[in-house]
N, C-alpha and C. Protein backbone atom coordinates (compact mmCIF):
# COMPACT_ATOMS: atom_id res chain seq x y z
N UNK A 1 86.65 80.51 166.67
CA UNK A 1 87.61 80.03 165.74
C UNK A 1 87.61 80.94 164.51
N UNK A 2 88.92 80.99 164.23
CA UNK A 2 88.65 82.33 162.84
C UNK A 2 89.21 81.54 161.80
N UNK A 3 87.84 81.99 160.41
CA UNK A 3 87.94 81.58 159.27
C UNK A 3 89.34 81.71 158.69
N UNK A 4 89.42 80.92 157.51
CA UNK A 4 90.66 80.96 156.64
C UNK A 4 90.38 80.99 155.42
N UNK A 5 90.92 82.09 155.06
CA UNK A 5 90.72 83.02 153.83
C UNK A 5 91.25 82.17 152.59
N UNK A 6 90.73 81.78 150.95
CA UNK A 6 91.68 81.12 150.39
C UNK A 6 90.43 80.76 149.14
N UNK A 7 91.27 80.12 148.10
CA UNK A 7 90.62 78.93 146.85
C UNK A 7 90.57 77.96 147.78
N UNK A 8 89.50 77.64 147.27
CA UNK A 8 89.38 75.66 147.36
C UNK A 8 90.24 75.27 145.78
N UNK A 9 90.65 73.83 146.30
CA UNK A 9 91.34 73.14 145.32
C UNK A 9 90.00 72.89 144.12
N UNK A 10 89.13 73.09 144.22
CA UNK A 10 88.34 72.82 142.51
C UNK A 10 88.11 74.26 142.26
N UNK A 11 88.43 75.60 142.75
CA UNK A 11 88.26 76.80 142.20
C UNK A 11 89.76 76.81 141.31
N UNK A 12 90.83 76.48 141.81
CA UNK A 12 91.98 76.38 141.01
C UNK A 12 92.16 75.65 140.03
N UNK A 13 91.12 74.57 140.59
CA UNK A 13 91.60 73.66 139.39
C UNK A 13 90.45 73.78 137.65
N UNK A 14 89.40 74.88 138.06
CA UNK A 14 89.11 75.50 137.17
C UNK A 14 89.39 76.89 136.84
N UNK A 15 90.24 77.60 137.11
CA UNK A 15 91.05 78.52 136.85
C UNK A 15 92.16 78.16 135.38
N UNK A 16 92.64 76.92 136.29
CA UNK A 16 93.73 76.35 135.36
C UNK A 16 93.32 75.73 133.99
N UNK A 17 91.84 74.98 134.21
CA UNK A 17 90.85 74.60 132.61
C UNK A 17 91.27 75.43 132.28
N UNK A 18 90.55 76.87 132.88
CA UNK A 18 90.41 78.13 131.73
C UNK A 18 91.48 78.84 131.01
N UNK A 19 92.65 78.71 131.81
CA UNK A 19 93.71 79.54 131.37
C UNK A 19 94.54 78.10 130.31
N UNK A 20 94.18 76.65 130.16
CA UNK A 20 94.85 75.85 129.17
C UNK A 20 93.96 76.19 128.14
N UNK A 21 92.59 76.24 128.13
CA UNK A 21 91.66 76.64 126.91
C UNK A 21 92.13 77.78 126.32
N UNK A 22 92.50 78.65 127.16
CA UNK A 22 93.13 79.80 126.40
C UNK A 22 94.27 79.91 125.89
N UNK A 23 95.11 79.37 126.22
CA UNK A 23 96.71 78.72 125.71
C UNK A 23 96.08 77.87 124.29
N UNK A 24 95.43 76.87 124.28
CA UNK A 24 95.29 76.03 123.24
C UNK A 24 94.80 76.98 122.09
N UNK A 25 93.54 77.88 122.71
CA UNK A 25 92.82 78.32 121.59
C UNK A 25 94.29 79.18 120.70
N UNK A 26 94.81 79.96 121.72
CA UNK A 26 96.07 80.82 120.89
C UNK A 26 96.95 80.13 119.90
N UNK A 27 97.05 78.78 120.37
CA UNK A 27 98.35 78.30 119.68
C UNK A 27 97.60 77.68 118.36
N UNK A 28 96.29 76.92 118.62
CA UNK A 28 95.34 76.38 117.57
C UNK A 28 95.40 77.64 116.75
N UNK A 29 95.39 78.66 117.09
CA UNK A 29 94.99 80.02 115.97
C UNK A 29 95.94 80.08 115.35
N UNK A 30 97.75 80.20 115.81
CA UNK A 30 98.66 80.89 115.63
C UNK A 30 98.74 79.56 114.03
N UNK A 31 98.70 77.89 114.08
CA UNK A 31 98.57 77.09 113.54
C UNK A 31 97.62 77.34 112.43
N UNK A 32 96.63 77.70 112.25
CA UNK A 32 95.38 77.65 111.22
C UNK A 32 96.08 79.21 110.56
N UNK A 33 96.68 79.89 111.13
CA UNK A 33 97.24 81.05 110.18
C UNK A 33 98.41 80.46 109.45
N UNK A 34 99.15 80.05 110.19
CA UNK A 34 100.67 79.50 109.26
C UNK A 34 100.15 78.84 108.26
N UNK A 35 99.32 77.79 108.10
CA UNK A 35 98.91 76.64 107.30
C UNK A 35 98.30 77.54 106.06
N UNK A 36 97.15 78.31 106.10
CA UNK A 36 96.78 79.29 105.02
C UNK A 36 97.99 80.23 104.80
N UNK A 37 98.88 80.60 105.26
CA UNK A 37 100.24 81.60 105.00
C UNK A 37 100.72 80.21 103.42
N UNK A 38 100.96 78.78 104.16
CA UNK A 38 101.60 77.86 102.97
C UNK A 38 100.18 77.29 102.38
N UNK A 39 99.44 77.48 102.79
CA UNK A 39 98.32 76.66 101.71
C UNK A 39 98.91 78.53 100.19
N UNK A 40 98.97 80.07 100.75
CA UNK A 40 99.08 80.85 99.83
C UNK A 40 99.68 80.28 98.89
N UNK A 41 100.92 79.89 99.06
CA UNK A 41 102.39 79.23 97.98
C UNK A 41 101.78 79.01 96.86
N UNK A 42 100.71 77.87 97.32
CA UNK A 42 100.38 77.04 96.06
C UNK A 42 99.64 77.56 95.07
N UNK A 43 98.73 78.80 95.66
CA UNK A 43 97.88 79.34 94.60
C UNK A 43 98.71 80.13 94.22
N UNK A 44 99.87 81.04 94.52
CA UNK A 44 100.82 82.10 94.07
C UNK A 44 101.66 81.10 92.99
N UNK A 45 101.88 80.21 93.31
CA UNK A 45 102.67 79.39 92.12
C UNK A 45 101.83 79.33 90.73
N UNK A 46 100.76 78.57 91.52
CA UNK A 46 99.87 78.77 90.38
C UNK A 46 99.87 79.67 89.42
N UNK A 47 99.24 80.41 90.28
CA UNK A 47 99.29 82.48 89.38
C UNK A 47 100.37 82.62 88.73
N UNK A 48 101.59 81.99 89.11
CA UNK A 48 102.95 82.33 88.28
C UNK A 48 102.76 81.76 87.04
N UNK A 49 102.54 80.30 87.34
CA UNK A 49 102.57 79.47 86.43
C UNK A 49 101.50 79.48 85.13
N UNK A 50 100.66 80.06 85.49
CA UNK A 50 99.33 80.31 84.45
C UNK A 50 99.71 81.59 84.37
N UNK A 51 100.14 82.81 84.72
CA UNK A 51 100.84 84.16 83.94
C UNK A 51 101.58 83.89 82.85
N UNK A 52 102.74 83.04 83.09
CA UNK A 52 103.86 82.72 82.37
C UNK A 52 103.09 81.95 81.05
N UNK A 53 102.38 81.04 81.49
CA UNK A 53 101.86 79.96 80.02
C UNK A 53 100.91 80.74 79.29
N UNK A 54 100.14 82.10 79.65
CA UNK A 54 99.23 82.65 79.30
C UNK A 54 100.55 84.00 78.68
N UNK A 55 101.13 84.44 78.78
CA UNK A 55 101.76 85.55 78.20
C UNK A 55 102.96 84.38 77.27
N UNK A 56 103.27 83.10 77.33
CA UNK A 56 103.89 82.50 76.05
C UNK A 56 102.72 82.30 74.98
N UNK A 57 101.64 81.97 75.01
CA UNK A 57 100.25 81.72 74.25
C UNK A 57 100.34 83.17 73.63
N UNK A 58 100.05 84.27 73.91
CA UNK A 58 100.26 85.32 73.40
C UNK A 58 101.52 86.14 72.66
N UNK A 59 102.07 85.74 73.16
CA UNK A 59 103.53 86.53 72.51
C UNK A 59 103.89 85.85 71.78
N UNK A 60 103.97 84.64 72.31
CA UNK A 60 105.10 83.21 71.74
C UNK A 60 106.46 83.35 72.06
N UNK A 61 106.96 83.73 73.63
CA UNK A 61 107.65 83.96 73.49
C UNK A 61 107.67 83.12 75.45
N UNK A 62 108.97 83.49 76.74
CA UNK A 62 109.16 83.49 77.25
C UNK A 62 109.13 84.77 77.96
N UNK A 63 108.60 85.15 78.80
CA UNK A 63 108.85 86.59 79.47
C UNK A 63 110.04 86.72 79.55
N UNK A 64 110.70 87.74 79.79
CA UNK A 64 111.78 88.04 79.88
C UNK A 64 113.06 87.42 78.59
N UNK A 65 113.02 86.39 77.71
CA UNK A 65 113.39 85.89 76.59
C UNK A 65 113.05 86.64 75.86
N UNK A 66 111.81 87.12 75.66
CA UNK A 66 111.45 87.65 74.18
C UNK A 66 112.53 88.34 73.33
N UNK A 67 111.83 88.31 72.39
CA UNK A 67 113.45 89.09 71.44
C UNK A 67 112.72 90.03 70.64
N UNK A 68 111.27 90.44 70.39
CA UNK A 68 110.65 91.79 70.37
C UNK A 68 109.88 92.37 71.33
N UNK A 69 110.47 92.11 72.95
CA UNK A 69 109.93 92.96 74.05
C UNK A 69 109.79 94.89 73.42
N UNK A 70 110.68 95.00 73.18
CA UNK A 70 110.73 96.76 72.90
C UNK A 70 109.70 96.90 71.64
N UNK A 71 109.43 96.49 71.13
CA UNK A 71 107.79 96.57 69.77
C UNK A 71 106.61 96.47 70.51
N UNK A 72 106.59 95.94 71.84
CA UNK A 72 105.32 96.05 72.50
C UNK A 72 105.50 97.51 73.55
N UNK A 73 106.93 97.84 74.24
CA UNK A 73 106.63 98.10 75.48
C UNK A 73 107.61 99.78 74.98
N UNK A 74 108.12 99.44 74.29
CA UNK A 74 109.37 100.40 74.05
C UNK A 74 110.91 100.21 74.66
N UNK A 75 111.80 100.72 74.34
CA UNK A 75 113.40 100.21 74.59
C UNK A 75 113.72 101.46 75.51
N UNK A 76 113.84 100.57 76.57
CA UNK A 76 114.63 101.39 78.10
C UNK A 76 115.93 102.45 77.54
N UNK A 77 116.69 101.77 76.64
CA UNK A 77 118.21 101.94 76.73
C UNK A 77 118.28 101.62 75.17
N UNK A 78 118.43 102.50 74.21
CA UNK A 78 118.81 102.42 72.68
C UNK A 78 120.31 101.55 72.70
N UNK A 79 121.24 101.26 73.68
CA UNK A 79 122.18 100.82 73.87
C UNK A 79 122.13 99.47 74.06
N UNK A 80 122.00 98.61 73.25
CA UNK A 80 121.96 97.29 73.82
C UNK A 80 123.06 96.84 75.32
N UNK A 81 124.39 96.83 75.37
CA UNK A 81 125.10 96.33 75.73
C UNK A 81 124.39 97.13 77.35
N UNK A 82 124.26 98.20 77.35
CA UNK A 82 124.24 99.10 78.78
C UNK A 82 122.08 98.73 79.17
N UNK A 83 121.60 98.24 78.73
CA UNK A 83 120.61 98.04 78.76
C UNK A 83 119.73 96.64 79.77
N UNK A 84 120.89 96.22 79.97
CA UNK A 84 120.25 95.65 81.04
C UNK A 84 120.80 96.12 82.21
N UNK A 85 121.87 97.29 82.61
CA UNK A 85 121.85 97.97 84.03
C UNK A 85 121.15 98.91 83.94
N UNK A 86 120.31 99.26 83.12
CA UNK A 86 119.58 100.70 83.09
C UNK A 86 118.15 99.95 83.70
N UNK A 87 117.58 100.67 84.90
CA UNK A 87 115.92 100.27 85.40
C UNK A 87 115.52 100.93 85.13
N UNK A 88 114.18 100.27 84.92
CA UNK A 88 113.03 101.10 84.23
C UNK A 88 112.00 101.40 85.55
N UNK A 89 111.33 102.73 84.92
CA UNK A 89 110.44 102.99 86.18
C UNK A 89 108.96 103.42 85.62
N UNK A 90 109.11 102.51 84.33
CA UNK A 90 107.89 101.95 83.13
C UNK A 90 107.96 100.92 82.64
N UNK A 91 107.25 101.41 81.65
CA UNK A 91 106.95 99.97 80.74
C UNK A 91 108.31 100.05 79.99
N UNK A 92 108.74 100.95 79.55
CA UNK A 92 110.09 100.42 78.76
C UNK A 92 111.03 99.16 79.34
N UNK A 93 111.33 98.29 78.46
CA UNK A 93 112.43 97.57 78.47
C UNK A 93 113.41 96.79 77.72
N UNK A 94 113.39 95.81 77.78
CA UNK A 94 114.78 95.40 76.73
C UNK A 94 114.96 94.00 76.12
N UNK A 95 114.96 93.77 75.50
CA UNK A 95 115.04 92.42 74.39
C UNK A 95 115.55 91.34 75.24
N UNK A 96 115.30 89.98 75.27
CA UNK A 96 115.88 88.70 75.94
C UNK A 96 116.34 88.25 74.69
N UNK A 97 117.05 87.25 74.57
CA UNK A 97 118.03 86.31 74.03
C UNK A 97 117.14 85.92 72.89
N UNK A 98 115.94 85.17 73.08
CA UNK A 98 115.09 84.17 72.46
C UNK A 98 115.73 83.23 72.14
N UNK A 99 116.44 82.49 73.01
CA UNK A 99 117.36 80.91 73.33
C UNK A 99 116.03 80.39 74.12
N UNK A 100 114.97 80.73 74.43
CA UNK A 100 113.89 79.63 75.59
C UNK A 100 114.40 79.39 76.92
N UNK A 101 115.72 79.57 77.46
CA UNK A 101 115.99 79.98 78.93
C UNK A 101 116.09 81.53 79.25
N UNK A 102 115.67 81.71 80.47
CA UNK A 102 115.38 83.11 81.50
C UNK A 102 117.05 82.91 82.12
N UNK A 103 117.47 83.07 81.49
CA UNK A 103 118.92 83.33 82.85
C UNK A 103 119.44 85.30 82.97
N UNK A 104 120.41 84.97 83.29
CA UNK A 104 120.74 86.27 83.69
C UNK A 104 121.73 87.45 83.12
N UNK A 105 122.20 86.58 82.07
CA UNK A 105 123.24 87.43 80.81
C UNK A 105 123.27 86.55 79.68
N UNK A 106 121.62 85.73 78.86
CA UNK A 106 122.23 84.95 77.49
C UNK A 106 122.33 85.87 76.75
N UNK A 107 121.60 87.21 76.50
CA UNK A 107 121.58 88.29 75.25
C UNK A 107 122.26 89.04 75.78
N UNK A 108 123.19 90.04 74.89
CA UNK A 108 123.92 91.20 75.41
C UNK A 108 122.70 91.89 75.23
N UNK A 109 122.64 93.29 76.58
CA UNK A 109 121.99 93.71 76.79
C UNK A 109 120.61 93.42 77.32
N UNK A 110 120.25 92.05 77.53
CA UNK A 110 119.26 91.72 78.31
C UNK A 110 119.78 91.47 79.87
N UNK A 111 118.38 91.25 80.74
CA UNK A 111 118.81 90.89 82.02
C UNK A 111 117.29 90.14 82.30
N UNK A 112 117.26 88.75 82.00
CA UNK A 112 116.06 88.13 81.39
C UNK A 112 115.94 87.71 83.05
N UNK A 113 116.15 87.31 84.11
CA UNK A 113 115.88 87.09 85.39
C UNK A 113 114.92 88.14 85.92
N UNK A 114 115.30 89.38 85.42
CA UNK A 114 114.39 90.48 86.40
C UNK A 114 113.44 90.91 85.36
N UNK A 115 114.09 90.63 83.97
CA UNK A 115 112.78 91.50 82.86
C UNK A 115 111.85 90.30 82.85
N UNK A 116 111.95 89.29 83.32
CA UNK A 116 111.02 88.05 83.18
C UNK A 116 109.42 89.09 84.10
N UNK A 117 110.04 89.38 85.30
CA UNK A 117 108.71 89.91 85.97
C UNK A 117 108.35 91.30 85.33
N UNK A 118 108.86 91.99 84.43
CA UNK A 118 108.85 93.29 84.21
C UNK A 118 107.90 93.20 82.94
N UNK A 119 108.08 91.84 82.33
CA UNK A 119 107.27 91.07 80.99
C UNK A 119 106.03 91.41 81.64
N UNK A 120 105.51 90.70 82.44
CA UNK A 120 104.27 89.73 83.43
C UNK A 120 103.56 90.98 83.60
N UNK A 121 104.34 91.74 84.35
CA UNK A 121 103.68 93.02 84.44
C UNK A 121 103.00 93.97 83.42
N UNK A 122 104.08 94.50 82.39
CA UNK A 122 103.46 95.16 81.30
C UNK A 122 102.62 94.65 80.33
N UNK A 123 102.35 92.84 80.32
CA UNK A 123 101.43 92.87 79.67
C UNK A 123 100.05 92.43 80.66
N UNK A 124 100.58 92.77 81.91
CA UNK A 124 98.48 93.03 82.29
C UNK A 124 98.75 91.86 83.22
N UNK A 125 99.51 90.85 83.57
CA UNK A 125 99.23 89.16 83.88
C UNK A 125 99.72 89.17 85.52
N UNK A 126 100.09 90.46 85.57
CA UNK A 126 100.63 90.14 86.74
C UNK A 126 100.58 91.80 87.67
N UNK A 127 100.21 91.74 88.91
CA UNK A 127 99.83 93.33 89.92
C UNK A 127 101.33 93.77 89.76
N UNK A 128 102.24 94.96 89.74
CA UNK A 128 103.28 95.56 90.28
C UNK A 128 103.96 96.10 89.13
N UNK A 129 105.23 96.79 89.69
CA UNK A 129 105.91 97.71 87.97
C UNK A 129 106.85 97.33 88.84
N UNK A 130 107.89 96.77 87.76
CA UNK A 130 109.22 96.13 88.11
C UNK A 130 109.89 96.69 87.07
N UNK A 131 111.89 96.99 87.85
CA UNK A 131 112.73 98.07 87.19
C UNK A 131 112.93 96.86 86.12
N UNK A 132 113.26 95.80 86.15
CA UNK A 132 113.54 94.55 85.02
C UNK A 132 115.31 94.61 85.12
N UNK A 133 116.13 95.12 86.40
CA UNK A 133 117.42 95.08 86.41
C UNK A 133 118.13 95.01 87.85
N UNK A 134 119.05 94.33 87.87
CA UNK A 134 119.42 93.71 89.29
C UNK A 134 119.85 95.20 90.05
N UNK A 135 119.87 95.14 91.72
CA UNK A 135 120.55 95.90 92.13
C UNK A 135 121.39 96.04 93.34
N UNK A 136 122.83 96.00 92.87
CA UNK A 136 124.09 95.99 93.07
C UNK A 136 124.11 95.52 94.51
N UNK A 137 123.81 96.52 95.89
CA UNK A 137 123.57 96.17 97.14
C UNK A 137 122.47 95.17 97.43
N UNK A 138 121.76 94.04 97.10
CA UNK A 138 120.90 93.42 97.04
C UNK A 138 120.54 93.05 98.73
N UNK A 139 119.43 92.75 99.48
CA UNK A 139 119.38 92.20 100.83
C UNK A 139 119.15 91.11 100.46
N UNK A 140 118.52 90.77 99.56
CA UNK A 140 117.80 89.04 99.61
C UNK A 140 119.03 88.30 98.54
N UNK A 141 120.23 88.98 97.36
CA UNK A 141 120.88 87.95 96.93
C UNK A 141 120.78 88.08 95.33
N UNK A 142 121.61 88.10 94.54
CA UNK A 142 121.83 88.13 93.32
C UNK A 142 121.42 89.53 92.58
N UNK A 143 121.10 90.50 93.16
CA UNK A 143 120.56 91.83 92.91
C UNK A 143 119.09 92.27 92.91
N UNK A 144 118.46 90.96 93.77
CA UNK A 144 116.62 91.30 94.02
C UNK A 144 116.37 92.15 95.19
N UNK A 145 115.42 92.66 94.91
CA UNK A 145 115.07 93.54 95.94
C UNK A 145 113.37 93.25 95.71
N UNK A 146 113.10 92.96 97.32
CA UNK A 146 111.73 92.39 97.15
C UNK A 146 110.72 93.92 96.38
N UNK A 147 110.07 93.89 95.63
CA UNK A 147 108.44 94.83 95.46
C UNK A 147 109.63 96.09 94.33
N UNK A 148 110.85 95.64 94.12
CA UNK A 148 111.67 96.22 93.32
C UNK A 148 111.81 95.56 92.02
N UNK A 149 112.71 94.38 91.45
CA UNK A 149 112.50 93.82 90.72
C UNK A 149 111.95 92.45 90.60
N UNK A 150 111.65 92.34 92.28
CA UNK A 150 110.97 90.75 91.39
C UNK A 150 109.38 90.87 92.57
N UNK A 151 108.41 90.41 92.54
CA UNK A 151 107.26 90.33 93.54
C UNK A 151 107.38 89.50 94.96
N UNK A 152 106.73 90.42 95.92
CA UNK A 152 106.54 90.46 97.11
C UNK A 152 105.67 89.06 97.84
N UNK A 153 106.34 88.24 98.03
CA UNK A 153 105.44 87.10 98.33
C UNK A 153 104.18 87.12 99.76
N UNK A 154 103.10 86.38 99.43
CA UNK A 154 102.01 86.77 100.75
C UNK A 154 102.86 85.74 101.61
N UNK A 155 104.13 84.94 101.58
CA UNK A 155 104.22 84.55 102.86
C UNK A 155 105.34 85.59 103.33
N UNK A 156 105.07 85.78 104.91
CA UNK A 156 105.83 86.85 105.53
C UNK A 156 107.38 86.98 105.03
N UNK A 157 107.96 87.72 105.07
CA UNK A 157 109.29 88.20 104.79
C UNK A 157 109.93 87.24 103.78
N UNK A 158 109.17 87.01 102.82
CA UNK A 158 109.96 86.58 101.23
C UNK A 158 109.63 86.93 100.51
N UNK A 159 109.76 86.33 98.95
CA UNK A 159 110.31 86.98 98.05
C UNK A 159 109.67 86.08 96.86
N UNK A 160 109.73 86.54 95.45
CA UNK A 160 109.45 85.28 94.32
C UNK A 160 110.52 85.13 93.31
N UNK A 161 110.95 84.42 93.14
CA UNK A 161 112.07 84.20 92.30
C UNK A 161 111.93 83.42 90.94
N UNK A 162 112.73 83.78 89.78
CA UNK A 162 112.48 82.96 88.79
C UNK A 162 113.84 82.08 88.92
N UNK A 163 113.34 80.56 89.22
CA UNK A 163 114.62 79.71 89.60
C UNK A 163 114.45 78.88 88.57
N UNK A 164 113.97 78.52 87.84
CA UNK A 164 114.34 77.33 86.88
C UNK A 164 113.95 78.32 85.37
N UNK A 165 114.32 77.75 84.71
CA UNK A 165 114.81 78.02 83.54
C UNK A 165 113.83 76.94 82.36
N UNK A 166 113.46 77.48 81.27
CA UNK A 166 112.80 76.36 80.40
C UNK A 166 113.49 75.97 78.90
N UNK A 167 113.31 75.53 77.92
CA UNK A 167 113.72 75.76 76.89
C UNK A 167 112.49 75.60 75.86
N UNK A 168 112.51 75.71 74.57
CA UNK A 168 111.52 75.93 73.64
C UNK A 168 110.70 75.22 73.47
N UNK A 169 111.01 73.64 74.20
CA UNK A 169 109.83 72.58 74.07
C UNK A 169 109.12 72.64 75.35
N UNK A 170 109.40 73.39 76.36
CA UNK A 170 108.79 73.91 77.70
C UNK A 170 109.25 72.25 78.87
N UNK A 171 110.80 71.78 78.71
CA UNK A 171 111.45 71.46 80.05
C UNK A 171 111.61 71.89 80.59
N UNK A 172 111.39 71.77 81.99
CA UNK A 172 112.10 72.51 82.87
C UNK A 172 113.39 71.75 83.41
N UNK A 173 114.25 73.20 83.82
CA UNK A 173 115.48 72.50 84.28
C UNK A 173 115.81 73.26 85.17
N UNK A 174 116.45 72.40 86.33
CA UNK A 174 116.48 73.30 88.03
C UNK A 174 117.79 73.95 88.20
């Protein structure tokens, strides 16, 4: 009588343990990375948020608001009005409003949305050199360009934005 070549049904059926242990372990991994990717958010907010309250304590001012940015850093553009399309590829930059909101045209010649991170930067509070001015072809939207004018977020393919706005008693408004 001739043998028959083959698995037994409990060699397969530990084949198959091994290859779900290995499925689980991958997907358990792929999970414990995403979760530290958003546990990052919160400490990057943080960091924003203690940059920002730590460079108003000092200046007395709003990043990107200030209204003697150029006495610390120097003036990009002697031109007020043309001074917030001119980027900087230093520390020079350009006066904000000093109204206590970051928007995006309160001072002629400011551009307090992008000089907000260009503030952060030149005084020490924050890693990167930002131009402090929108630009025109934008990929991400309103003239940001990620690791250009505004910072490179640790979660994959975004971005940091200054979205709310404060005023002098430190409300925020969305």
């Amino acid at each position: 009588m001739a043998m028959r070549q083959g698995f037994s049904l409990v060699e397969l059926s530990i084949v198959l343990v091994i290859l779900g242990l290995l499925t689980g372990g991958i997907l358990g991994g792929q999970a414990l990375i995403r979760a530290a990717e958003l546990r990052s958010v919160t400490s990057e907010y943080t960091r924003w948020v203690t940059a920002t309250q730590t460079f108003r304590d000092k200046y007395f001012a709003l990043p990107g608001d200030m209204t003697n940015a150029t006495a610390f850093w120097g003036t990009q553009d002697p031109t007020p009005a043309t001074c917030a399309t001119t980027p900087s590829s230093s520390a020079l930059t350009c006066n904000g409003s000093g109204d206590g909101l970051i928007s995006p045209s309160s001072a002629p010649g400011s551009n307090e949305l992008f000089r907000f991170w260009q503030h952060l930067a030149n005084a020490g509070l924050i890693e990167g050199s930002y131009t402090g001015t929108s630009v025109p072809a934008s990929p991400v939207g309103w003239g940001a360009v990620r690791g250009t004018n505004i910072p490179i977020s640790k979660v994959t393919n975004n971005a940091l934005w200054t979205f709310s706005t404060y005023n002098t008693g430190g409300q925020m408004y969305p």
